[in-house]
Protein backbone atom coordinates (compact mmCIF):
# COMPACT_ATOMS: atom_id res chain seq x y z
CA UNK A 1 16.30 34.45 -88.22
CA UNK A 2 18.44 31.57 -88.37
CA UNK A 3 17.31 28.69 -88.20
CA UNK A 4 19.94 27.44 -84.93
CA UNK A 5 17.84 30.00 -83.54
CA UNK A 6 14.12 29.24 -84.39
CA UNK A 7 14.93 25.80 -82.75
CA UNK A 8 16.60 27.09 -79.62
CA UNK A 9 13.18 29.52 -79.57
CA UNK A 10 11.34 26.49 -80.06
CA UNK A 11 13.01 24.08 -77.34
CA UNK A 12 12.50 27.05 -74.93
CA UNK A 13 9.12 27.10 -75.59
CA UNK A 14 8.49 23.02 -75.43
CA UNK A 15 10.28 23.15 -72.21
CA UNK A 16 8.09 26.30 -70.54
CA UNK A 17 4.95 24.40 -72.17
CA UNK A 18 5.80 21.01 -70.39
CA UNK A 19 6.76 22.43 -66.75
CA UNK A 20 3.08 23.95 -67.13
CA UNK A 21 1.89 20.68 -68.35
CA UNK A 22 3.70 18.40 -65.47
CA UNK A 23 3.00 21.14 -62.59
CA UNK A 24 -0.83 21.52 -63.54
CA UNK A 25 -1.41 18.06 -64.08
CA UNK A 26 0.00 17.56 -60.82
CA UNK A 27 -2.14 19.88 -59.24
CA UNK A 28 -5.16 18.39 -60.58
CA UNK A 29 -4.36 15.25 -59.62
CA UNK A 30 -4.30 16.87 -55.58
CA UNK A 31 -7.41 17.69 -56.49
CA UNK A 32 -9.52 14.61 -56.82
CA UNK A 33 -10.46 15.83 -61.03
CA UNK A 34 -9.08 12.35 -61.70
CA UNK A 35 -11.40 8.95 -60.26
CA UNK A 36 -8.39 7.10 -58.74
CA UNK A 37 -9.65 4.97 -56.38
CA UNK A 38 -6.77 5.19 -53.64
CA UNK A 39 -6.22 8.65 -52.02
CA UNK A 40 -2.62 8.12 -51.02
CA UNK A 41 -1.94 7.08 -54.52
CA UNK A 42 -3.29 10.75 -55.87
CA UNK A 43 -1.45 12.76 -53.67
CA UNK A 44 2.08 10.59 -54.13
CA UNK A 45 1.42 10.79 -57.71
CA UNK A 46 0.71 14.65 -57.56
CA UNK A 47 3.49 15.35 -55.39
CA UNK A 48 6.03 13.98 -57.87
CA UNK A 49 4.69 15.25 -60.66
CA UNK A 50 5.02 18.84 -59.27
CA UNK A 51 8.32 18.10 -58.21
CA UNK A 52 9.23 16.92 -61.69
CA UNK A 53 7.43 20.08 -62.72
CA UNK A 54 9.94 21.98 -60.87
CA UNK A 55 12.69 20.15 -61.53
CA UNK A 56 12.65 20.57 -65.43
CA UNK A 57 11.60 24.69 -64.37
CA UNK A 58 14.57 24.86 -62.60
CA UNK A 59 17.00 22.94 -65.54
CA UNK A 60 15.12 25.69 -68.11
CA UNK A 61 16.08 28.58 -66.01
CA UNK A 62 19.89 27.73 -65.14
CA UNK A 63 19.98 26.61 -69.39
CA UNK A 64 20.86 22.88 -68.52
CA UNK A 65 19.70 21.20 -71.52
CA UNK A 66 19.55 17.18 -72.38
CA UNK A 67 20.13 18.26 -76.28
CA UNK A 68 23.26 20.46 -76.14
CA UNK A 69 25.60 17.30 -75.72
């Protein structure tokens, strides 16, 4: 392999690895795993990290990439 590709592999990977990380940290949140004291601040706080969860899905899928500039 080359290596232009092992790295494109590897960003593709990072990138599936964090909208996992962002959407089921987000959902963990929602649940009350986390002692945060203030119940509107867990759900705000969950709600935008699933959205940003989503947001970088949706930038991996359509190939939008903050390195290819």
């Amino acid at each position: 392999m080359q290596p232009n590709k092992i790295t494109r592999i590897l960003k593709i990977a990072f990138g599936i690895f964090m909208v996992l990380v962002y959407v089921g940290m987000g959902v963990l949140v929602l649940m009350h795993t986390f002692d945060i004291p203030w119940r509107w601040a867990e759900i705000v706080f969950g709600i935008i990290l699933i959205a940003y969860g989503i947001f970088r899905g949706y930038r991996e899928i359509t190939g939008e990439s903050y390195y290819e500039k």
